[in-house]
Protein backbone atom coordinates (compact mmCIF):
# COMPACT_ATOMS: atom_id res chain seq x y z
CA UNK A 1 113.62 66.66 129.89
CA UNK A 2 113.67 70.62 131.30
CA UNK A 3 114.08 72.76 128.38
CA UNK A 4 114.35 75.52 130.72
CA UNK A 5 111.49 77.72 129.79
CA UNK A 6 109.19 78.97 131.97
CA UNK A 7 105.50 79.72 131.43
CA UNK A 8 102.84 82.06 133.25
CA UNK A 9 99.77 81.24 133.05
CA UNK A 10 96.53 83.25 134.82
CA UNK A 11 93.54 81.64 135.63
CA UNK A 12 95.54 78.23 135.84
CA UNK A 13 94.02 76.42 138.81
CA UNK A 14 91.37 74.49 136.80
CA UNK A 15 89.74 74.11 133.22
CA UNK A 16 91.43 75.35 130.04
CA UNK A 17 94.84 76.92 132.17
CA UNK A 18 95.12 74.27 134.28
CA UNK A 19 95.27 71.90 130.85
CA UNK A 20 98.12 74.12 129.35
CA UNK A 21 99.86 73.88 131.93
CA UNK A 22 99.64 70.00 132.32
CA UNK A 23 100.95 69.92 128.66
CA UNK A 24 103.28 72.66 129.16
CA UNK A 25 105.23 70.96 132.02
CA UNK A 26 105.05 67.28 130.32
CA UNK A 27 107.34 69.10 127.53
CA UNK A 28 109.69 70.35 130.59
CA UNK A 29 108.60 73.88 130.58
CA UNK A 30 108.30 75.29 133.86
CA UNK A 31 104.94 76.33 134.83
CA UNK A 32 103.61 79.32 137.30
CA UNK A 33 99.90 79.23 138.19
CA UNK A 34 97.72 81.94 139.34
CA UNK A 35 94.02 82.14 140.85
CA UNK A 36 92.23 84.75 142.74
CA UNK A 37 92.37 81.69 145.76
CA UNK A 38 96.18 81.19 147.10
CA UNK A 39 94.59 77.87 148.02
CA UNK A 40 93.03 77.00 144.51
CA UNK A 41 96.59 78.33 142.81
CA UNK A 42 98.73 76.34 145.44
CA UNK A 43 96.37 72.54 145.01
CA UNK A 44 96.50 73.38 140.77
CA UNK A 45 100.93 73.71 141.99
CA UNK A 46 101.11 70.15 144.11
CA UNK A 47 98.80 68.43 140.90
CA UNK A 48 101.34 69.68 138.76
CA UNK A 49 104.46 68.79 140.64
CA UNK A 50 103.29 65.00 140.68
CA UNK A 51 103.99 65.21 137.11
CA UNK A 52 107.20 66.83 137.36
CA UNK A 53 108.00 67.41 140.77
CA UNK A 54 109.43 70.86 140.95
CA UNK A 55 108.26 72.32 137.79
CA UNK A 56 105.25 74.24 139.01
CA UNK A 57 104.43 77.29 141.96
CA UNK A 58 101.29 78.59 142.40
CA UNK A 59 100.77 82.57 143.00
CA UNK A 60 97.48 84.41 144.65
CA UNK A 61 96.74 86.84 142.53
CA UNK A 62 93.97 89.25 140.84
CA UNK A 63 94.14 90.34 137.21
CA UNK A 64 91.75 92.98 138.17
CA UNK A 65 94.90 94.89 139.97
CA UNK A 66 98.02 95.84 137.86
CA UNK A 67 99.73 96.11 141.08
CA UNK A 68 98.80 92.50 142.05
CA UNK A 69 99.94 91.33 138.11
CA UNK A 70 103.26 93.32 138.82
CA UNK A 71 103.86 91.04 142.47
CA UNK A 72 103.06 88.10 140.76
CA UNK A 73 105.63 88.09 137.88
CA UNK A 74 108.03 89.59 140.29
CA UNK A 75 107.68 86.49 142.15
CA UNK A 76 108.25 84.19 138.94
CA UNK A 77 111.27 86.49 138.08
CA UNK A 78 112.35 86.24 141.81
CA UNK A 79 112.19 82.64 141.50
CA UNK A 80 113.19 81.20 138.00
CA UNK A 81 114.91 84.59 136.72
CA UNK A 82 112.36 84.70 133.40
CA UNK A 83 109.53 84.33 131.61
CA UNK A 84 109.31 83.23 127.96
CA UNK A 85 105.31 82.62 127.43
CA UNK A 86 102.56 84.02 129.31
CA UNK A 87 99.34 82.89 128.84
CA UNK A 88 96.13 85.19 129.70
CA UNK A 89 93.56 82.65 130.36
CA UNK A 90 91.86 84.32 133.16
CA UNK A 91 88.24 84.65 132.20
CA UNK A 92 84.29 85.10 133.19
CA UNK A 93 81.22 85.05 131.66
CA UNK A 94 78.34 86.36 132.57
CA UNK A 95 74.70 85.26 130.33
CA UNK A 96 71.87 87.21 130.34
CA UNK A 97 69.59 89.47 128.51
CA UNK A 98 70.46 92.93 128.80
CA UNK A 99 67.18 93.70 130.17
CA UNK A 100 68.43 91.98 133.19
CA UNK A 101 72.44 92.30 132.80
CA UNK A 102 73.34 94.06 136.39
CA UNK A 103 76.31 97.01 136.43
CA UNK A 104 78.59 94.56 138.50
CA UNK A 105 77.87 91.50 136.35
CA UNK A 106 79.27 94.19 133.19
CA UNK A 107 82.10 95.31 135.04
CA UNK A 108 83.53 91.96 136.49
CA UNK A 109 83.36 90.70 132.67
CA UNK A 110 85.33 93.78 131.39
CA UNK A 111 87.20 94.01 134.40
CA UNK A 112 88.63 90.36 134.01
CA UNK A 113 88.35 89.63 130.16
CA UNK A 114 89.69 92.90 129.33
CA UNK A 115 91.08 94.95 131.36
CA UNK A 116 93.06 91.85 132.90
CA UNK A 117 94.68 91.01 130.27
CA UNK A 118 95.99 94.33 129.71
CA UNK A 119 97.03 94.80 133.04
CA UNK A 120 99.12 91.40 132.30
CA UNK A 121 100.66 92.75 129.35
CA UNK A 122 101.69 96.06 131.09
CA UNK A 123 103.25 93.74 134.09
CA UNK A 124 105.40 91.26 131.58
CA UNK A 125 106.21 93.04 128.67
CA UNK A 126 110.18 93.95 130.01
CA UNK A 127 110.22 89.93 131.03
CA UNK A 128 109.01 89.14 127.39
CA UNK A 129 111.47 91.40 125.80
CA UNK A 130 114.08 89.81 127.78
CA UNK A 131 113.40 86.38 126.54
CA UNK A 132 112.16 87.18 123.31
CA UNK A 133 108.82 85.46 124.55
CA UNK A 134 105.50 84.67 123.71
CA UNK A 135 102.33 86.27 125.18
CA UNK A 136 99.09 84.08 124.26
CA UNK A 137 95.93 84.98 124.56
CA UNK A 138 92.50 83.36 125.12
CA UNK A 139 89.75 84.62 123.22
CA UNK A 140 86.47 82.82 122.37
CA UNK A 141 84.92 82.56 118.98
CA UNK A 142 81.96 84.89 121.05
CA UNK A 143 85.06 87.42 120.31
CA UNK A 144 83.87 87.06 116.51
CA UNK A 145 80.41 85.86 116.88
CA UNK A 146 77.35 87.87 118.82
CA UNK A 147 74.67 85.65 120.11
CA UNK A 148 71.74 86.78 122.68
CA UNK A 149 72.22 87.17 126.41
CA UNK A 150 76.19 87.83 126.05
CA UNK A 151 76.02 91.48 125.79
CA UNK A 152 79.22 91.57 128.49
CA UNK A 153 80.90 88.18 127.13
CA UNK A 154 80.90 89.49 123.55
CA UNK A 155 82.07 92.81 124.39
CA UNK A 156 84.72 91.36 126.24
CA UNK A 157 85.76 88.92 123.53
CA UNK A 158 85.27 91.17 120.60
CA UNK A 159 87.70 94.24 122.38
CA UNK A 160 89.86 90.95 123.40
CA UNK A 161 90.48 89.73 120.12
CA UNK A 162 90.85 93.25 118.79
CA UNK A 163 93.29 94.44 121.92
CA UNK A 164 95.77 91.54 121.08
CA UNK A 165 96.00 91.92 117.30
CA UNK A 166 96.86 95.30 117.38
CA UNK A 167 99.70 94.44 120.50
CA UNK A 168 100.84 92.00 118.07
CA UNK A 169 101.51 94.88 115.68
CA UNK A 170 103.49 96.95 118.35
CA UNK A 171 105.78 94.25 120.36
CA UNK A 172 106.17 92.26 116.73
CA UNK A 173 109.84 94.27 116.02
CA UNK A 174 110.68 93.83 119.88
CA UNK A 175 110.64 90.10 118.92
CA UNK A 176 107.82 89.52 121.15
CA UNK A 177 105.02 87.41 119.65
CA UNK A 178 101.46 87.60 120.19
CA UNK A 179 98.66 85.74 119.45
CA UNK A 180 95.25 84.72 120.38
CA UNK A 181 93.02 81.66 120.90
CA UNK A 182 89.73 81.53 119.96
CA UNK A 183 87.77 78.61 121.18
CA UNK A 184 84.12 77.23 120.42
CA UNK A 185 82.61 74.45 123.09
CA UNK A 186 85.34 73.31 125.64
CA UNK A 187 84.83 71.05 128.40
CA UNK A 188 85.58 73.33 131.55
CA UNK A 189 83.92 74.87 134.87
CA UNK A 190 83.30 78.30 132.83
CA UNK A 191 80.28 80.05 134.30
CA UNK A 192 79.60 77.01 136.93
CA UNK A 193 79.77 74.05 134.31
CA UNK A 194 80.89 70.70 135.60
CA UNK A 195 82.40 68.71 132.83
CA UNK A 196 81.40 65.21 132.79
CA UNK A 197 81.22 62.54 129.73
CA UNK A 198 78.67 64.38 128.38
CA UNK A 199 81.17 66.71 127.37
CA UNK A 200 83.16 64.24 125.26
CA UNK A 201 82.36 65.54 121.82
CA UNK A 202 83.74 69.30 122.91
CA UNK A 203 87.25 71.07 123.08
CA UNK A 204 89.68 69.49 125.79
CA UNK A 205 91.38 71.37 128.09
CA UNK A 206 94.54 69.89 126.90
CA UNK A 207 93.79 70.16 123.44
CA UNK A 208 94.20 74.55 123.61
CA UNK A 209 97.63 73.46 125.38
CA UNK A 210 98.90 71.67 122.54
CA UNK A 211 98.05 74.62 120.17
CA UNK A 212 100.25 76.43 122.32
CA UNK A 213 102.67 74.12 122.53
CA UNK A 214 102.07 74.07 118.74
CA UNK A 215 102.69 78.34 118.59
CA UNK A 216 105.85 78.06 121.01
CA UNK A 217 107.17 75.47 118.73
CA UNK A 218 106.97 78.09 115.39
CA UNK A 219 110.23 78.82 113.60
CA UNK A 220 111.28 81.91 114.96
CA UNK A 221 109.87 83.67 111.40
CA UNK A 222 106.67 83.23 111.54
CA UNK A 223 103.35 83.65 113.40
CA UNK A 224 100.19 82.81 113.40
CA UNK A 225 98.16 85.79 115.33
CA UNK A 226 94.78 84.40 115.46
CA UNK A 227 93.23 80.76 115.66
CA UNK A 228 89.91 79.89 116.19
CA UNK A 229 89.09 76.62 116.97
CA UNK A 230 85.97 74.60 117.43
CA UNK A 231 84.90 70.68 118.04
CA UNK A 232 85.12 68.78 114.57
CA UNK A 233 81.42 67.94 114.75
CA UNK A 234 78.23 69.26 116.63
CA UNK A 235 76.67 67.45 119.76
């Protein structure tokens, strides 16, 4: 049944967006896809709409660019006159020692796992307001835990986790809520990963869309800003 909701969702054309979504639109929810690739963003649209047909579009666009953010929720807006969640899933990783981290390799991590998401809260904040909405989103547990060779990741992660708890603490008394995901091992294409059954024993893709489904679903009164989340045993 269409509850008439809509969600946005960035980086949505594969792995951990692309599993929100599926759960999103299974509970009616309207779903809006993006991807740097109109193609990638419009297949992730027509696999969505054979399980709802209808329920899904898929948008070309760059989180890089506040101007391109701004087109693409006009185009939701345009479309389905609102957004209640957005979800900033968009993400990168680069792995290497710093020794041999390269200034583009840094700045593409930032650019995307950072500055992104900002430039998606800047672009649907007015929409959220509207709605009284929801804006989710996904950090890593590297945004709470350094290791070696993730000198960009963690930096990304760590200001990620910090940049939506404290826009929690400014949108909370507009009735917007925020939160933030913070996943250990999931089975997606991140940094050129191909999941196979080897990856049984991690995260699902659909398992971080039913903890949003899970946050959407909280009485109006409360919130829980930060999960972190990790398989329930090792390899």
């Amino acid at each position: 049944m269409e509850n008439k909701k809509v969600a946005f969702i960035t980086g949505g054309s594969k792995g951990i967006g692309l599993g929100v979504a599926e759960v999103l639109i299974r509970e009616g929810i309207k779903v809006a896809v993006t991807s740097r690739s109109d193609k990638a963003a419009q297949e992730a649209a027509a696999h969505l709409n054979k399980i709802k047909a209808g329920m899904a579009m898929g948008i070309e666009s760059d989180v890089r660019n506040l101007d391109s953010q701004k087109a693409a929720v006009k185009s939701v807006m345009d479309t389905w006159g609102q957004i209640d969640y957005f979800i900033a899933n968009a993400g990168v990783g680069h792995f290497a020692p710093i020794q041999e981290l390269t200034p583009e390799q840094w700045e593409e991590t930032i650019d995307i796992n950072l500055t992104g998401v900002f430039y998606s809260a800047k672009a649907s904040l007015d929409a959220l307001k509207a709605t009284k909405g929801y804006f989710i989103t996904i950090s890593s547990l590297a945004g709470t835990n350094f290791f070696a060779q993730a000198t960009a990741y963690n930096a990304s992660k760590f200001g990620l986790t910090g940049f939506t708890q404290a826009m929690m603490l400014d949108v909370r008394n507009d009735d917007i809520k925020v939160s933030t995901i913070m996943p250990g091992s999931v089975a997606t294409y991140f940094n050129g990963h191909i999941p196979s059954d080897a990856d049984a024993w991690k995260i699902q893709p659909e398992d971080i869309g039913q903890i949003v489904l899970d946050l959407i679903k909280m009485p109006a009164r409360t919130l829980p800003s930060k999960i972190e989340v990790r398989p329930s045993r090792t390899k």
